[in-house]
C-alpha atoms as a PDB file:
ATOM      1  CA  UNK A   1       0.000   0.000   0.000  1.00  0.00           C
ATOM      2  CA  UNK A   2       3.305   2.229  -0.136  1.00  0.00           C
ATOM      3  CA  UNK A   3       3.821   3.909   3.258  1.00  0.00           C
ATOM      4  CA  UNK A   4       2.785   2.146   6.017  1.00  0.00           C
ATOM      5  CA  UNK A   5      -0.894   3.122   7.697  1.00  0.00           C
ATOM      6  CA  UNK A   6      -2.181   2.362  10.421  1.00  0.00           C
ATOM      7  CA  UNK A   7      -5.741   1.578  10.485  1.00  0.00           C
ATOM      8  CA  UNK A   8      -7.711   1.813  13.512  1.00  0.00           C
ATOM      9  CA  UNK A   9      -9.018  -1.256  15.299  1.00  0.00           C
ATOM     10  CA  UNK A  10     -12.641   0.110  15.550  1.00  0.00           C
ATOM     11  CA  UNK A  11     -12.587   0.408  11.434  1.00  0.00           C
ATOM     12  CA  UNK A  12     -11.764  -2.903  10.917  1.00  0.00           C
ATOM     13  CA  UNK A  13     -14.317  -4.076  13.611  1.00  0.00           C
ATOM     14  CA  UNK A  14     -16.633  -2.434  11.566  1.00  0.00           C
ATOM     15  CA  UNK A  15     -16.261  -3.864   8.680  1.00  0.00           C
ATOM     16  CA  UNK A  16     -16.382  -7.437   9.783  1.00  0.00           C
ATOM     17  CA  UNK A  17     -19.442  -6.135  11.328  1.00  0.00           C
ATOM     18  CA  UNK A  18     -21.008  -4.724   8.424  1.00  0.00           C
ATOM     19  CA  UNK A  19     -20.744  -8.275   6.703  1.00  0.00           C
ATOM     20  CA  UNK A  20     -23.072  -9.531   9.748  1.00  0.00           C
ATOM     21  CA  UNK A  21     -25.640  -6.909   8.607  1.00  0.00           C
ATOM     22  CA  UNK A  22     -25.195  -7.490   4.641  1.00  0.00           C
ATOM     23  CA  UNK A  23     -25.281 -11.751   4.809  1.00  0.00           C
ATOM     24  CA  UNK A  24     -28.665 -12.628   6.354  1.00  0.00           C
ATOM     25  CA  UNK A  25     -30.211  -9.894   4.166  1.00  0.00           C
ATOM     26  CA  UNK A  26     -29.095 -11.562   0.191  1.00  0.00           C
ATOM     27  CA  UNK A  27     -29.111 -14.876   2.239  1.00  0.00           C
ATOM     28  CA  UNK A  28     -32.848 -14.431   2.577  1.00  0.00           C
ATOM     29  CA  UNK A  29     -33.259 -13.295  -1.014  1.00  0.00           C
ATOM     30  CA  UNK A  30     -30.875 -15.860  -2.760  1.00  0.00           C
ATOM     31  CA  UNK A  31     -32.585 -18.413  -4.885  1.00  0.00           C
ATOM     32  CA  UNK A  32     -35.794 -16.211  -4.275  1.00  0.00           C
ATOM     33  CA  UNK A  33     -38.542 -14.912  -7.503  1.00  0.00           C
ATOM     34  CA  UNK A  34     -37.660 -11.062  -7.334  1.00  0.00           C
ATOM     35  CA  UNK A  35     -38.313  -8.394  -9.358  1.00  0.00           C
ATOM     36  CA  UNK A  36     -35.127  -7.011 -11.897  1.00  0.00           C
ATOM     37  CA  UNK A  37     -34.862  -3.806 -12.461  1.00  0.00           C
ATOM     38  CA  UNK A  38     -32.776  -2.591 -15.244  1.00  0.00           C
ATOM     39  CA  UNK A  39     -30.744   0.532 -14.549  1.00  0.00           C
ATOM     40  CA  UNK A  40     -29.849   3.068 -16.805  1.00  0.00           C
ATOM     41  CA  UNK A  41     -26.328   0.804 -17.556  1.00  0.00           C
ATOM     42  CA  UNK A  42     -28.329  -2.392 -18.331  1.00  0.00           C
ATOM     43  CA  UNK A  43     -26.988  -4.359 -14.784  1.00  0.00           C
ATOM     44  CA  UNK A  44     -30.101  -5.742 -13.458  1.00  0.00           C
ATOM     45  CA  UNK A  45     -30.973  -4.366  -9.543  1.00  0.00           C
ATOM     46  CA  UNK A  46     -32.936  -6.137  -7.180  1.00  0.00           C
ATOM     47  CA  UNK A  47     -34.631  -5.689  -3.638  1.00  0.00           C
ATOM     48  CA  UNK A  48     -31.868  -7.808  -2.514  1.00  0.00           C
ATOM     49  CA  UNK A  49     -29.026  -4.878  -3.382  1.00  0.00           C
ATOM     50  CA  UNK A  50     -31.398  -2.069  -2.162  1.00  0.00           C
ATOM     51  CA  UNK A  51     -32.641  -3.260   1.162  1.00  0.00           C
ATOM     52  CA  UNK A  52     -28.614  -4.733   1.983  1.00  0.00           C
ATOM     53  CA  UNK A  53     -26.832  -0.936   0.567  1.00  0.00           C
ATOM     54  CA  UNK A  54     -29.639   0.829   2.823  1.00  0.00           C
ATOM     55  CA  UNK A  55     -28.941  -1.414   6.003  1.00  0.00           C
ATOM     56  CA  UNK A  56     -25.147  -1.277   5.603  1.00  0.00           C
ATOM     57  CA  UNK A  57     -25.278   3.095   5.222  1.00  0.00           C
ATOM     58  CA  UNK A  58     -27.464   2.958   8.774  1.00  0.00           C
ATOM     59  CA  UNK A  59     -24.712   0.708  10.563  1.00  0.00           C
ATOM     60  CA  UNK A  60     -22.298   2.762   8.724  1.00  0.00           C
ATOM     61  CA  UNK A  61     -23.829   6.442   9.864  1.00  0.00           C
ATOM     62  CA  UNK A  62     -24.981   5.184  13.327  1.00  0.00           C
ATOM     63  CA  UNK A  63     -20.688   4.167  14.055  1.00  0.00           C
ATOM     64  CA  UNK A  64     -19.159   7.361  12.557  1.00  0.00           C
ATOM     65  CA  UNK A  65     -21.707  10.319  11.328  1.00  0.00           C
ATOM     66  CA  UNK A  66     -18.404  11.686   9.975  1.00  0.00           C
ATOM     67  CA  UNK A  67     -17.605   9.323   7.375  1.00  0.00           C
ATOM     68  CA  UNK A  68     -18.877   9.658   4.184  1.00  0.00           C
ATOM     69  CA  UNK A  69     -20.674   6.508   2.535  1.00  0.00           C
ATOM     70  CA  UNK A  70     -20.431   6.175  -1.629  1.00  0.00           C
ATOM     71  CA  UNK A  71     -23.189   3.118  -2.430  1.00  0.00           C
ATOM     72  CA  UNK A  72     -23.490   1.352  -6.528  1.00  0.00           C
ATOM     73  CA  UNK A  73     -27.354   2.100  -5.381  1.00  0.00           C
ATOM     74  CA  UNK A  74     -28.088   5.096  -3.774  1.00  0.00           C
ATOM     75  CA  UNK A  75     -25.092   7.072  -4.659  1.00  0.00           C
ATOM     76  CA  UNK A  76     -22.577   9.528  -2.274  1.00  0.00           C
ATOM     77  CA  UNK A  77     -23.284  11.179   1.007  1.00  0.00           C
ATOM     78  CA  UNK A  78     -20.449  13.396   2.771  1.00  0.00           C
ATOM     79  CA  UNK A  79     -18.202  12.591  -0.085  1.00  0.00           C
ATOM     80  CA  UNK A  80     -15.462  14.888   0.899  1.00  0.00           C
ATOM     81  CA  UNK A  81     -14.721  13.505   4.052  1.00  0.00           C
ATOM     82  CA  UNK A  82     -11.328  12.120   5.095  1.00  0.00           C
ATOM     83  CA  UNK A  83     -12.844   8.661   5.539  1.00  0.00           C
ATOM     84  CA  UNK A  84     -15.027   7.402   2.932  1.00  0.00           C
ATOM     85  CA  UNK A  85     -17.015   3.781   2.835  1.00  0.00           C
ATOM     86  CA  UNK A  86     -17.365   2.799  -1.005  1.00  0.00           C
ATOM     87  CA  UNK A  87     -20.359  -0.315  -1.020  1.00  0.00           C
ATOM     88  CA  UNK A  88     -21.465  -2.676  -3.588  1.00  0.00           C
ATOM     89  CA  UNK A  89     -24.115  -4.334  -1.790  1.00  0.00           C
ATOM     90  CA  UNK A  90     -24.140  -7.078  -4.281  1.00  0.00           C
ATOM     91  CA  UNK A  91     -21.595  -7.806  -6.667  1.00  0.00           C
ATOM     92  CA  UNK A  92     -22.476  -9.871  -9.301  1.00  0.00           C
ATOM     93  CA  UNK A  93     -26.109  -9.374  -9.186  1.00  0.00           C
ATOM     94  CA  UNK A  94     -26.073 -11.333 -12.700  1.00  0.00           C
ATOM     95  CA  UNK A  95     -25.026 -14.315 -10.909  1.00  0.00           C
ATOM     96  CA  UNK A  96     -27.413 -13.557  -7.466  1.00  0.00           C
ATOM     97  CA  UNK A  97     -30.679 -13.508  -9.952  1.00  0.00           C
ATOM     98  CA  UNK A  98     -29.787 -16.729 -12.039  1.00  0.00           C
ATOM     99  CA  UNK A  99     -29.239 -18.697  -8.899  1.00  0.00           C
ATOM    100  CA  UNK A 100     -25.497 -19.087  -8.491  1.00  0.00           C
ATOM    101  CA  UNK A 101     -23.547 -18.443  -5.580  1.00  0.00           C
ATOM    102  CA  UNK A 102     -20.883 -16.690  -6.887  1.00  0.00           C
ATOM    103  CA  UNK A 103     -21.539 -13.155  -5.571  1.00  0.00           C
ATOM    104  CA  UNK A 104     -20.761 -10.748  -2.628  1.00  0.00           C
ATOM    105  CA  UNK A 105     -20.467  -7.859  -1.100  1.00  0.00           C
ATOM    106  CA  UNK A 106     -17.384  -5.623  -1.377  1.00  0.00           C
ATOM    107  CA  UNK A 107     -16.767  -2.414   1.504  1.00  0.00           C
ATOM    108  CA  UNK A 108     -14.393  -0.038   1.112  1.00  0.00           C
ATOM    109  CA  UNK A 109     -12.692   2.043   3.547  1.00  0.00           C
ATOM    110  CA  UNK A 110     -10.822   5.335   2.104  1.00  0.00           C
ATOM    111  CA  UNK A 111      -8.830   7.578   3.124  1.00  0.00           C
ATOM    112  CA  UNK A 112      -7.834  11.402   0.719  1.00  0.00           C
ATOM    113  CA  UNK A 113      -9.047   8.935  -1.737  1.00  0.00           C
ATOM    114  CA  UNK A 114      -6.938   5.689  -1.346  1.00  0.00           C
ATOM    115  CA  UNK A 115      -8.216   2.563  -0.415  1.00  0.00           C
ATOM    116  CA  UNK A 116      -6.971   1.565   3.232  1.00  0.00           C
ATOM    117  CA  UNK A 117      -9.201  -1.456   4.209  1.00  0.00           C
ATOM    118  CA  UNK A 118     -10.879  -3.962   2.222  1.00  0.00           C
ATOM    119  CA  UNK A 119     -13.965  -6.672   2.531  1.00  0.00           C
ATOM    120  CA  UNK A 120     -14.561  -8.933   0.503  1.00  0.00           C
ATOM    121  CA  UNK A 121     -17.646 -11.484   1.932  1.00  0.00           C
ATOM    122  CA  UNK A 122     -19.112 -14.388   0.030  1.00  0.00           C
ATOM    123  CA  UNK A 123     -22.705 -14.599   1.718  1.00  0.00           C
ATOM    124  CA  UNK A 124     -23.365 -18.397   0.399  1.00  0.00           C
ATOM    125  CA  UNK A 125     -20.190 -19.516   0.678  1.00  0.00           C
ATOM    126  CA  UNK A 126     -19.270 -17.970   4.107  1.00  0.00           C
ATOM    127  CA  UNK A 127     -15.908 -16.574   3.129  1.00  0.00           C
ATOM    128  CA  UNK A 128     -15.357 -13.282   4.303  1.00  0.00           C
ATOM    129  CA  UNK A 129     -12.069 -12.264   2.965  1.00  0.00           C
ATOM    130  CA  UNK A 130     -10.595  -9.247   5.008  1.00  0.00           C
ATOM    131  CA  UNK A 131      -7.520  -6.956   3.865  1.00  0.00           C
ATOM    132  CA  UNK A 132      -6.092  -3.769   5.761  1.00  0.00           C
ATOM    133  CA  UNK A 133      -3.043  -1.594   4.933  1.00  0.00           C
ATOM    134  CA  UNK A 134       0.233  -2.940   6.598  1.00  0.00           C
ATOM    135  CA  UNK A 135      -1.586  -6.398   7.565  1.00  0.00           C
ATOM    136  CA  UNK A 136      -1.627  -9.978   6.226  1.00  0.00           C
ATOM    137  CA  UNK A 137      -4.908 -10.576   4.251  1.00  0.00           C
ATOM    138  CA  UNK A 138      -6.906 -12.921   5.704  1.00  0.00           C
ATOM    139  CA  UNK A 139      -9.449 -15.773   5.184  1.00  0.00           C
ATOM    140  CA  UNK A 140     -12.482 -16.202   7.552  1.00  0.00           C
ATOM    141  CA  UNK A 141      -9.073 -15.317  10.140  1.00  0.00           C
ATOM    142  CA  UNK A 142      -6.364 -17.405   8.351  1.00  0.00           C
ATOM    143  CA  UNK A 143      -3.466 -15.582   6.579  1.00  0.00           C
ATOM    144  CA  UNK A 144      -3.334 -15.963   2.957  1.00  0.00           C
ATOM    145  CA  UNK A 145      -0.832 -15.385   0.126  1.00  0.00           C
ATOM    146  CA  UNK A 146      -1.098 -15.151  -3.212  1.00  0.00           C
ATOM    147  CA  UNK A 147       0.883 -17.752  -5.694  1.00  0.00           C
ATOM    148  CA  UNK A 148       4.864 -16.759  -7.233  1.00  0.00           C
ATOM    149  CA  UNK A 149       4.374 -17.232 -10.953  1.00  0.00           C
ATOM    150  CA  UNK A 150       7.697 -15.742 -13.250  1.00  0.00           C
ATOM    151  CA  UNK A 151       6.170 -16.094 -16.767  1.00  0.00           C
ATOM    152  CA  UNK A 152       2.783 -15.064 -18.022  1.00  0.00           C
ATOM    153  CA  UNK A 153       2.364 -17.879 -20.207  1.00  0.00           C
ATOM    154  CA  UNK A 154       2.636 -20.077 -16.762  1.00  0.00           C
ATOM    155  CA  UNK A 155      -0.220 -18.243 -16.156  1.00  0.00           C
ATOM    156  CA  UNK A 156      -4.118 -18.949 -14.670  1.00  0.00           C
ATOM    157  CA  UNK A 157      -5.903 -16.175 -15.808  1.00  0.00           C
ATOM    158  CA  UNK A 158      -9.924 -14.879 -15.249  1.00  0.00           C
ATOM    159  CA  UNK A 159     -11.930 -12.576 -16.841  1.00  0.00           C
ATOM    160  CA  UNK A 160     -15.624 -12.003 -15.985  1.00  0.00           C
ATOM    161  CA  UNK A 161     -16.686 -12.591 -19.925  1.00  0.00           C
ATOM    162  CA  UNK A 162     -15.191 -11.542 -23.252  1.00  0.00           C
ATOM    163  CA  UNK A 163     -17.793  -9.798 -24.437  1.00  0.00           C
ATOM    164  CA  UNK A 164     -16.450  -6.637 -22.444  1.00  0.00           C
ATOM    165  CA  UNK A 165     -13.755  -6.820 -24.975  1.00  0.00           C
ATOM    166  CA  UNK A 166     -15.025  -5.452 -27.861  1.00  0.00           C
ATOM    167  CA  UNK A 167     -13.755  -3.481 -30.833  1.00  0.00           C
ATOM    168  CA  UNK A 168     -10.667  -1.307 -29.451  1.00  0.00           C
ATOM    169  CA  UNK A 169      -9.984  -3.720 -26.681  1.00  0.00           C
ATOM    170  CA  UNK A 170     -10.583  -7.271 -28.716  1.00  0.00           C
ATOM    171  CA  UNK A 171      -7.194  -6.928 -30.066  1.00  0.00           C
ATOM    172  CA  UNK A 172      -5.093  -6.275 -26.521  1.00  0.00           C
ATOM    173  CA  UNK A 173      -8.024  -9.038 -24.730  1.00  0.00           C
ATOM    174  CA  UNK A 174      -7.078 -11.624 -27.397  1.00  0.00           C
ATOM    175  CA  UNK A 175      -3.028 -11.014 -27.137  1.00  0.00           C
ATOM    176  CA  UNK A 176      -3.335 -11.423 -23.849  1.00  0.00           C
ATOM    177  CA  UNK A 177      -5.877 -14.421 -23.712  1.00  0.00           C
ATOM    178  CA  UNK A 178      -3.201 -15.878 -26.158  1.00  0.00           C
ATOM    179  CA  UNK A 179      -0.292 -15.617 -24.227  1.00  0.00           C
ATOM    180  CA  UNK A 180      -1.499 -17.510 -20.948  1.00  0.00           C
ATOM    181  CA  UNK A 181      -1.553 -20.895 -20.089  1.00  0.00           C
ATOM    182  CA  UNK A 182      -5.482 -20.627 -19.238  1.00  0.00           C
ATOM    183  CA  UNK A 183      -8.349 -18.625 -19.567  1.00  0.00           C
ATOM    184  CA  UNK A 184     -11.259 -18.800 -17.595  1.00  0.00           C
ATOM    185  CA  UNK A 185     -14.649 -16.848 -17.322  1.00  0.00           C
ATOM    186  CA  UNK A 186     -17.079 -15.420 -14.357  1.00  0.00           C
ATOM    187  CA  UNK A 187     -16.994 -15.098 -10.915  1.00  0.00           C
ATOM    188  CA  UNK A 188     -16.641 -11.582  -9.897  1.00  0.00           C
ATOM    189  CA  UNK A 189     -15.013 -10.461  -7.258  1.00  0.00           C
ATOM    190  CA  UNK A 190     -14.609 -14.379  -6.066  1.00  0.00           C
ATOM    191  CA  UNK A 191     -11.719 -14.401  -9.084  1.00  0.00           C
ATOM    192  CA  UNK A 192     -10.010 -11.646  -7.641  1.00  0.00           C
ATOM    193  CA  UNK A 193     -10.393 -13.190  -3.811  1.00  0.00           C
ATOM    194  CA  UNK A 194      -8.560 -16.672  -5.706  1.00  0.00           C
ATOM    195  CA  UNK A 195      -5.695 -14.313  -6.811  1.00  0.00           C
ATOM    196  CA  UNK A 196      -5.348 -13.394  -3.277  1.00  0.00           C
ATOM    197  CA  UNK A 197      -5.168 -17.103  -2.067  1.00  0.00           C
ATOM    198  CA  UNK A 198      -2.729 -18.181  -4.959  1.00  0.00           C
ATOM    199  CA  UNK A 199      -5.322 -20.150  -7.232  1.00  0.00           C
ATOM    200  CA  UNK A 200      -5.576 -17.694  -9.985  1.00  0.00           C
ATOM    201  CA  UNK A 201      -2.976 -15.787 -11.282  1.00  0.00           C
ATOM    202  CA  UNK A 202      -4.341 -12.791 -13.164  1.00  0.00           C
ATOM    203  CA  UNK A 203      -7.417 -10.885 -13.776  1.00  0.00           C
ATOM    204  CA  UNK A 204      -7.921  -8.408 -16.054  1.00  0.00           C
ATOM    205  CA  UNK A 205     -11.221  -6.249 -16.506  1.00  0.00           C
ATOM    206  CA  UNK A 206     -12.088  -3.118 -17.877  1.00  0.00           C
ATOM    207  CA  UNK A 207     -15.664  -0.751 -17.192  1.00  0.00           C
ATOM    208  CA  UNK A 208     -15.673  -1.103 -13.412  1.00  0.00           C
ATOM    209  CA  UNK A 209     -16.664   1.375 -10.802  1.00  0.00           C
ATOM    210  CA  UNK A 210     -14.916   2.302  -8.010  1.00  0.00           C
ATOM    211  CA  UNK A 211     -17.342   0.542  -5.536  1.00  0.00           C
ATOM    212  CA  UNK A 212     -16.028  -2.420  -7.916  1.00  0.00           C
ATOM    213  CA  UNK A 213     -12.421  -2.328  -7.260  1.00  0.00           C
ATOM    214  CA  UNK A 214     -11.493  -0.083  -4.607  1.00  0.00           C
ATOM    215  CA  UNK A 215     -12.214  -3.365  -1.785  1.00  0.00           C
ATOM    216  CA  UNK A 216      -9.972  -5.366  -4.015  1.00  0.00           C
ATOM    217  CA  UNK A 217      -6.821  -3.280  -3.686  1.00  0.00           C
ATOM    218  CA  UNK A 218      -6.131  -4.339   0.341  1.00  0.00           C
ATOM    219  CA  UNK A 219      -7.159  -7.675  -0.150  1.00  0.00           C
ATOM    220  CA  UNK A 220      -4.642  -8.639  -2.944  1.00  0.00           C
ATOM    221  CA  UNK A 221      -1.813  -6.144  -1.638  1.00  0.00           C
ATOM    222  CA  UNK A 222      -2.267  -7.602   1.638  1.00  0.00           C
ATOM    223  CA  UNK A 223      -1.584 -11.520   0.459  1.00  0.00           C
ATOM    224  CA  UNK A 224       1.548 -10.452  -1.703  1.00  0.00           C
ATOM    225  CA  UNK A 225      -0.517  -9.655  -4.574  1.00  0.00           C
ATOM    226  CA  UNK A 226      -1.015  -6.378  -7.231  1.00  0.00           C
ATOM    227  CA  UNK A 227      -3.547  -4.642  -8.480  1.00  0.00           C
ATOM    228  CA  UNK A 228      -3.301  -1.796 -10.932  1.00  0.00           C
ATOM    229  CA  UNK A 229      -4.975   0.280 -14.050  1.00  0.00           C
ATOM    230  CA  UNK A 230      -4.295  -0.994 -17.481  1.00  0.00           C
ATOM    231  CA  UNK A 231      -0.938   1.715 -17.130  1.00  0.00           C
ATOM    232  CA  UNK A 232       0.286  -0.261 -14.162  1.00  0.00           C
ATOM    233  CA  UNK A 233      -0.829   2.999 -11.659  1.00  0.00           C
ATOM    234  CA  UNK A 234      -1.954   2.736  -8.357  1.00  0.00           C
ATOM    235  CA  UNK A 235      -5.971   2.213  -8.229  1.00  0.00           C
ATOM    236  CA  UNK A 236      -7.498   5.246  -6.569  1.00  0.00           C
ATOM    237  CA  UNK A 237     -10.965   6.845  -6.828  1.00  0.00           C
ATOM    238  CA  UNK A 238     -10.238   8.938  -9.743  1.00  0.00           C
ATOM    239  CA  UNK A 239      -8.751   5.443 -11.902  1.00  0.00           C
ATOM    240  CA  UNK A 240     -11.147   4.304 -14.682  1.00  0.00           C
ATOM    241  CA  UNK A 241     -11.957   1.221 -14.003  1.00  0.00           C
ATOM    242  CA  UNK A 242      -9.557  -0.969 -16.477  1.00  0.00           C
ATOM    243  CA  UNK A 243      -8.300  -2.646 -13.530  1.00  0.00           C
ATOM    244  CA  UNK A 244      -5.001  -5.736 -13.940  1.00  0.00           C
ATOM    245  CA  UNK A 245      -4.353  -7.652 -10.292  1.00  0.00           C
ATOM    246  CA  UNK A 246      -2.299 -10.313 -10.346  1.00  0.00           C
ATOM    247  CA  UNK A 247      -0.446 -12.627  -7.856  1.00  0.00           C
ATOM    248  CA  UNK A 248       3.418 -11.806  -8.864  1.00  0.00           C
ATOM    249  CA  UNK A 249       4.344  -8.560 -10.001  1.00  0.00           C
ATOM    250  CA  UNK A 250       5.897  -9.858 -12.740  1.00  0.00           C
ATOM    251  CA  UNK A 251       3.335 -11.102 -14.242  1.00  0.00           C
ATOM    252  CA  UNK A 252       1.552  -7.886 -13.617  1.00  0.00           C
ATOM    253  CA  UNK A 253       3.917  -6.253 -15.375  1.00  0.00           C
ATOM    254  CA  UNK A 254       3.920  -8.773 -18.331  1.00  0.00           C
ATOM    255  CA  UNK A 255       0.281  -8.157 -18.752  1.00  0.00           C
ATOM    256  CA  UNK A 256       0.367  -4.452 -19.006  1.00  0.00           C
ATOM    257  CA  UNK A 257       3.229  -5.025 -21.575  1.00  0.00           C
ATOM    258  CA  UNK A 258       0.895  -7.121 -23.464  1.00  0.00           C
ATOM    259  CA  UNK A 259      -2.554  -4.491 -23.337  1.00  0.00           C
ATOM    260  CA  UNK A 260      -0.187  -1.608 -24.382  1.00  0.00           C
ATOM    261  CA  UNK A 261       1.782  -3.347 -27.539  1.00  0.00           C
END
């Protein structure tokens, strides 16, 4: 995370708290008939993300009225504050409404715009996957570390789907699809969590938000991993959402060599 921080206990109890808020709520909607709404974007929204983004901001407001809160669903409050929370109640609402339990919910903690604590909890699964500047990444408690890999075309690598490839990016998605030793497809934020524990070795996506990708960045740092822009730049709130992590820096590196030529 470049220069050490210390976060404060009470943040990180938070957090782990928040995920006791966020679970029972998609838990009780999971494999449920709801209503999909389509938002302006074309990702589908349900009651599910709503009712969990609304109960997270109340836990989050009720602990520190001085933090600001950025939600996928009901946008920023207090936005300029030191500390910031960035939610996505539910990522991979795709997966939530066709019945697979590849989703969760990723919480961000900021600070002057650089994320400083991660979550990333699997509701179904029960993995809550915890990250925090200057700390081992953890595992439901248990350290993890990311896998040593020297050559990208030793390399495991995970995209969400191909199609968000298309025309300008097809050609840098297929160099780099080409130069691997396997590609893969889905799984959200679960594919970058299995770059954190050492089972995948790259991802590469592009269109995120930063309620996407900003919970990422402790998580992956934190087990020996790296996460970047497409340029290989530190992922902040102002990045665009083109987003490489991998579980070697080298092989970060390769990959950015391979989206640029």
């Amino acid at each position: 995370m470049g220069d050490r921080e210390t976060v404060p206990a009470e943040f990180v109890d938070l957090a782990r708290r928040l995920t006791e808020v966020s679970r029972p709520i998609l838990r009780r909607y999971y494999r449920k008939k709801l209503d999909i709404i389509d938002k302006a974007d074309e990702s589908p929204v349900t009651k599910a993300d709503r009712e969990c983004e609304a109960a997270l901001r109340e836990k989050i407001n009720a602990a520190f009225p001085s933090h600001g809160i950025i939600g996928e669903e009901f946008g920023a409050e207090r936005a300029d504050a030191e500390h910031v929370w960035v939610l996505d109640p539910l990522d991979g609402t795709r997966s939530f409404i066709t019945g697979r339990p590849l989703f969760g919910t990723l919480i961000a903690l900021t600070r002057a715009g650089r994320p400083i604590l991660g979550v990333i909890d699997m509701p179904i699964l029960g993995d809550l996957f915890l990250g925090v500047a200057g700390e081992k990444s953890t595992l439901n408690g248990e350290v993890i570390q990311s896998r040593a890999c020297a050559a990208l075309s030793d390399a495991y690598f995970s995209t969400i789907s191909p199609v968000w490839f298309q025309r300008e990016h097809l050609a840098p998605y297929e160099r780099l699809r080409d130069g691997v030793k396997s590609t893969t497809f889905g799984g959200d934020c679960y594919q970058y969590a299995m770059v954190a524990m050492g089972f995948i070795d790259l991802v590469v996506e592009r269109g995120l938000g930063i309620y996407d990708y900003l919970a990422l960045v402790p998580v992956i740092e934190g087990a020996g991993g790296c996460i970047t822009d497409w340029q290989g730049k530190a992922l902040t709130m102002q990045s665009e959402g083109a987003v490489v992590a991998a579980g070697d820096r080298r092989i970060l590196d390769q990959a950015v060599a391979t989206l640029a030529a």
